[in-house]
N, C-alpha and C. Protein backbone atom coordinates (compact mmCIF):
# COMPACT_ATOMS: atom_id res chain seq x y z
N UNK A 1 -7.81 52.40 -22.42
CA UNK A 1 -6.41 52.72 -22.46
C UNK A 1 -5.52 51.47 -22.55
N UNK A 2 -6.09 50.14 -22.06
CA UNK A 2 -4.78 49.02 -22.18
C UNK A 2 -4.67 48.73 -23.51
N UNK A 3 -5.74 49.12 -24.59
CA UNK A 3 -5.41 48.68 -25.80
C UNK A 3 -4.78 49.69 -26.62
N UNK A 4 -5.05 50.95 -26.40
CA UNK A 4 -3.62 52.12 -26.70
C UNK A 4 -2.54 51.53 -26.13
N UNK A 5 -2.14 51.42 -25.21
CA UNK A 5 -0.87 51.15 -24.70
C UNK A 5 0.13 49.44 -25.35
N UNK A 6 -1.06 48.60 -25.50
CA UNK A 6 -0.78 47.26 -26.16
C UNK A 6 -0.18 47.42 -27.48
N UNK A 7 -1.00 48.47 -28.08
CA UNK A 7 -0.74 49.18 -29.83
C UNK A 7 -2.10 48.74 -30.65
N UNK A 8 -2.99 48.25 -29.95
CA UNK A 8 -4.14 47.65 -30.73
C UNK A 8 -5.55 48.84 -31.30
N UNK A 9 -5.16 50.03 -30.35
CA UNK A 9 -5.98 50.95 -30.76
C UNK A 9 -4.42 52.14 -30.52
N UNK A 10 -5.01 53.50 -31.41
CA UNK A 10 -4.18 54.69 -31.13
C UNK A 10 -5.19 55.57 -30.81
N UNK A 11 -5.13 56.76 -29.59
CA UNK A 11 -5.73 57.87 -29.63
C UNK A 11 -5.82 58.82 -30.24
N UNK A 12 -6.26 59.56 -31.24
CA UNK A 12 -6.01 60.54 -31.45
C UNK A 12 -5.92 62.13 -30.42
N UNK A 13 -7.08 62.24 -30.02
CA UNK A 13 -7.29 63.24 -28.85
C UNK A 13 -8.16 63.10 -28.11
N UNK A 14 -7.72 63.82 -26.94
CA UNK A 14 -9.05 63.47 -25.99
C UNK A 14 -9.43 65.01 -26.19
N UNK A 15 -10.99 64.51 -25.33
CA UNK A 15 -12.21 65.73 -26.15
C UNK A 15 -12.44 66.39 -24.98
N UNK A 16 -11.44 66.89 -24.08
CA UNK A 16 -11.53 67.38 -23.00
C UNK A 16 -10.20 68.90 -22.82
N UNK A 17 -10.70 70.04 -22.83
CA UNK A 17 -9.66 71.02 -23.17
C UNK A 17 -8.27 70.59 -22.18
N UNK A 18 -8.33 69.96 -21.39
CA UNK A 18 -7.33 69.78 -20.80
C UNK A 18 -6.90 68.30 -20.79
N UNK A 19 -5.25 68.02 -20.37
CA UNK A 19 -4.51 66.62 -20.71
C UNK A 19 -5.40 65.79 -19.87
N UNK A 20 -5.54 64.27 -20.53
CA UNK A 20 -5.88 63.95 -19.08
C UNK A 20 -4.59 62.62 -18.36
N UNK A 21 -4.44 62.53 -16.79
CA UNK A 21 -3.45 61.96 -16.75
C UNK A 21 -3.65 60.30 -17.31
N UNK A 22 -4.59 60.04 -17.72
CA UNK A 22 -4.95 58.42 -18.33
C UNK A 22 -4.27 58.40 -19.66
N UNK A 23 -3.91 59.63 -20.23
CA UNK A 23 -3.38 59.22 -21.67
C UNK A 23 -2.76 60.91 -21.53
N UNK A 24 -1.39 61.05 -21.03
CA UNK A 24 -0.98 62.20 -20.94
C UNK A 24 -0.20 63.17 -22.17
N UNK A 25 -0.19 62.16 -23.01
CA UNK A 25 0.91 62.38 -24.16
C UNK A 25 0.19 62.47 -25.37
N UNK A 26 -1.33 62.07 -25.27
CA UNK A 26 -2.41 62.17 -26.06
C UNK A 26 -3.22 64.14 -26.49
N UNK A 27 -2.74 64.67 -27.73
CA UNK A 27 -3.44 65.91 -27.41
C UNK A 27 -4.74 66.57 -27.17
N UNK A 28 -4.49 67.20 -26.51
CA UNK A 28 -6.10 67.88 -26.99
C UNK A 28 -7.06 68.11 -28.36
N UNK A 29 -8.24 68.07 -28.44
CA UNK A 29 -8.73 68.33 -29.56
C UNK A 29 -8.06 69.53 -30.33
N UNK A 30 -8.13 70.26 -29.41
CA UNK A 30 -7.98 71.87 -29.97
C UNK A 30 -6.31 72.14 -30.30
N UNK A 31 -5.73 71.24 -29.49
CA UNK A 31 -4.26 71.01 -29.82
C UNK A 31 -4.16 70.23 -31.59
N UNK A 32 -4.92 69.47 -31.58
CA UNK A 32 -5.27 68.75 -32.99
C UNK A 32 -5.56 69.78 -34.06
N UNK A 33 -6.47 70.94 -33.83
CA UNK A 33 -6.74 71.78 -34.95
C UNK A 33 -8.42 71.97 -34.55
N UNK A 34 -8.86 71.03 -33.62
CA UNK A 34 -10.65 71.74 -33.61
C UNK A 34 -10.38 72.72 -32.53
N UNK A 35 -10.76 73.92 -32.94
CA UNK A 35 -10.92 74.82 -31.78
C UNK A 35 -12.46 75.03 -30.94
N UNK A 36 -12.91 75.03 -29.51
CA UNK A 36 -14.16 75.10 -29.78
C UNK A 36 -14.83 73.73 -28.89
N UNK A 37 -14.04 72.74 -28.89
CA UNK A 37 -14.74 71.35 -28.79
C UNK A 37 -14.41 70.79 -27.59
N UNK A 38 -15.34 70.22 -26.84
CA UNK A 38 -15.48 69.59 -25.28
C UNK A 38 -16.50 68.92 -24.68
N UNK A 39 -15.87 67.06 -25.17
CA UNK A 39 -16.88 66.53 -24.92
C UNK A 39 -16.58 65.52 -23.31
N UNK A 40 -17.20 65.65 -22.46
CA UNK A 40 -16.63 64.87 -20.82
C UNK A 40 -17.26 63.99 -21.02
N UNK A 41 -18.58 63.40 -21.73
CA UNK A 41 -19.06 61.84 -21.90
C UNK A 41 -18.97 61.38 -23.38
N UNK A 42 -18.52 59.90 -23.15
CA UNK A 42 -18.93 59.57 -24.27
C UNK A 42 -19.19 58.23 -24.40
N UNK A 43 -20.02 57.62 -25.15
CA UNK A 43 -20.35 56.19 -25.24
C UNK A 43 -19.89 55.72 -27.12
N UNK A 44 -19.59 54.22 -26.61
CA UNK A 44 -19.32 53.62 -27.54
C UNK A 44 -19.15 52.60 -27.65
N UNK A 45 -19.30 51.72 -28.82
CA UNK A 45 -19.34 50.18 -28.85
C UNK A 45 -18.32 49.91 -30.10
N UNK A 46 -17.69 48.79 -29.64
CA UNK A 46 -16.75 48.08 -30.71
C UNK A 46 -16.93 46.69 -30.78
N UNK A 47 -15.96 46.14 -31.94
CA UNK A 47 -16.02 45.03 -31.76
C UNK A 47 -14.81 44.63 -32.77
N UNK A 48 -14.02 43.21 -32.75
CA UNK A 48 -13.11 43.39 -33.36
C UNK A 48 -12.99 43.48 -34.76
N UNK A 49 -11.63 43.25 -35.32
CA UNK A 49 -11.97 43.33 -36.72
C UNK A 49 -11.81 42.10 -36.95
N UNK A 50 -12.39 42.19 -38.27
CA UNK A 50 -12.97 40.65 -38.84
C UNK A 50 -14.41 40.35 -38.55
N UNK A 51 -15.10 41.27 -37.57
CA UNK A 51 -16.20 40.45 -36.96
C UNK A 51 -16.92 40.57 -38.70
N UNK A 52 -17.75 39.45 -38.33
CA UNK A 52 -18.90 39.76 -40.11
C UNK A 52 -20.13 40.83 -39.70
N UNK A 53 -19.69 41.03 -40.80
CA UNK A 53 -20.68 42.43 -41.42
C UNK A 53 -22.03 41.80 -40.82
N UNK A 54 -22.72 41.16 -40.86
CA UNK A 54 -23.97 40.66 -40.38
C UNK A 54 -23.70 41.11 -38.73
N UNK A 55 -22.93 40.72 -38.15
CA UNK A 55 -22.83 41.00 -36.83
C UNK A 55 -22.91 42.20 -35.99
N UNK A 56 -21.85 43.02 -36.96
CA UNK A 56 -21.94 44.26 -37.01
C UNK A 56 -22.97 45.10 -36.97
N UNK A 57 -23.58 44.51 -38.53
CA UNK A 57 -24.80 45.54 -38.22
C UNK A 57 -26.15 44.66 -37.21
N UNK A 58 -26.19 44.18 -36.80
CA UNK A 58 -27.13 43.41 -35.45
C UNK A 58 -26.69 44.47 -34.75
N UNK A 59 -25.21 44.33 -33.74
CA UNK A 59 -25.08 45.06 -33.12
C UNK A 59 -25.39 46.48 -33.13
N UNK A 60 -25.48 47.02 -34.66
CA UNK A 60 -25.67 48.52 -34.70
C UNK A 60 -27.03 48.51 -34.19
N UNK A 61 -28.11 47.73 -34.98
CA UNK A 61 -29.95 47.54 -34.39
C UNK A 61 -29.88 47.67 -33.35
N UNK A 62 -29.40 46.55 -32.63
CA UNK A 62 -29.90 46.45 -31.22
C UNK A 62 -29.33 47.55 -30.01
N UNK A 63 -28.16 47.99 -30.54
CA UNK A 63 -27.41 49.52 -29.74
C UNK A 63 -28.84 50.59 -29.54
N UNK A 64 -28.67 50.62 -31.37
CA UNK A 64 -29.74 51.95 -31.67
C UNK A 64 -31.31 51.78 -30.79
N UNK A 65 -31.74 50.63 -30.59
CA UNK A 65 -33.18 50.27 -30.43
C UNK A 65 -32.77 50.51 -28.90
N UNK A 66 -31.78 50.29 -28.20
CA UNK A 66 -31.87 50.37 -26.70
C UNK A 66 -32.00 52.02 -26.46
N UNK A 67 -30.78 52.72 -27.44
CA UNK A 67 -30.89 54.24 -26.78
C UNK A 67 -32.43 54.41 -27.44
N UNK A 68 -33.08 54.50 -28.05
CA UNK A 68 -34.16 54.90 -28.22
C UNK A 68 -35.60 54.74 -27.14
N UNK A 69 -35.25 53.74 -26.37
CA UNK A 69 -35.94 53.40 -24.67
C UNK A 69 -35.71 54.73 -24.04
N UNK A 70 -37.03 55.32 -23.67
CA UNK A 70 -37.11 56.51 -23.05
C UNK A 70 -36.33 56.54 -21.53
N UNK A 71 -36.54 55.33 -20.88
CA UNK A 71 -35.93 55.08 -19.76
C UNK A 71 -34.31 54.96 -19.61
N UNK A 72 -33.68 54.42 -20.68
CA UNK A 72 -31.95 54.64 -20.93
C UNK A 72 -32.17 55.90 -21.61
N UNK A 73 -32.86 56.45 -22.06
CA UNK A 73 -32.11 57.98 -22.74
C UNK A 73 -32.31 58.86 -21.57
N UNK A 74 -33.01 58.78 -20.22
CA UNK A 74 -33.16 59.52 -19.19
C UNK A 74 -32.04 59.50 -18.24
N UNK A 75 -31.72 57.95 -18.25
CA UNK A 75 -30.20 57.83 -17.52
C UNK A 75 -28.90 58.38 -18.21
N UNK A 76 -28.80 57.99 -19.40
CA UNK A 76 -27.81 58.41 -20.35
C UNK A 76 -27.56 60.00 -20.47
């Protein structure tokens, strides 16, 4: 949320049928047009822009190769 609020990212919706007070002004999915949809976890990785494409995709490998560890997909 500090980088919504900075202007460096925008929300579109949160994936939770109801507002949440961390981003109150942010709509719901279903307020958006998906009816149907409710997600309470979610994971994700960024990185800024500009990073090089080489980097990028490293990071995508080595993301993908960790969830694929039976032991983080049990915690996860």
């Amino acid at each position: 949320m500090p980088r919504v609020r900075d202007g460096k990212l925008r929300a579109l919706a949160v994936m939770t049928t109801k507002h949440t007070p961390l981003a109150p002004n942010v709509p719901t999915m279903q307020e958006s047009g998906v009816q149907d949809y409710e997600i309470t976890v979610w994971y994700g990785i960024t990185a800024p822009r500009g990073t090089p494409s080489a980097v990028v995709a490293r990071l995508e490998r080595e993301f993908n190769a960790v969830m694929r560890l039976s032991d983080v997909r049990e915690r996860v």
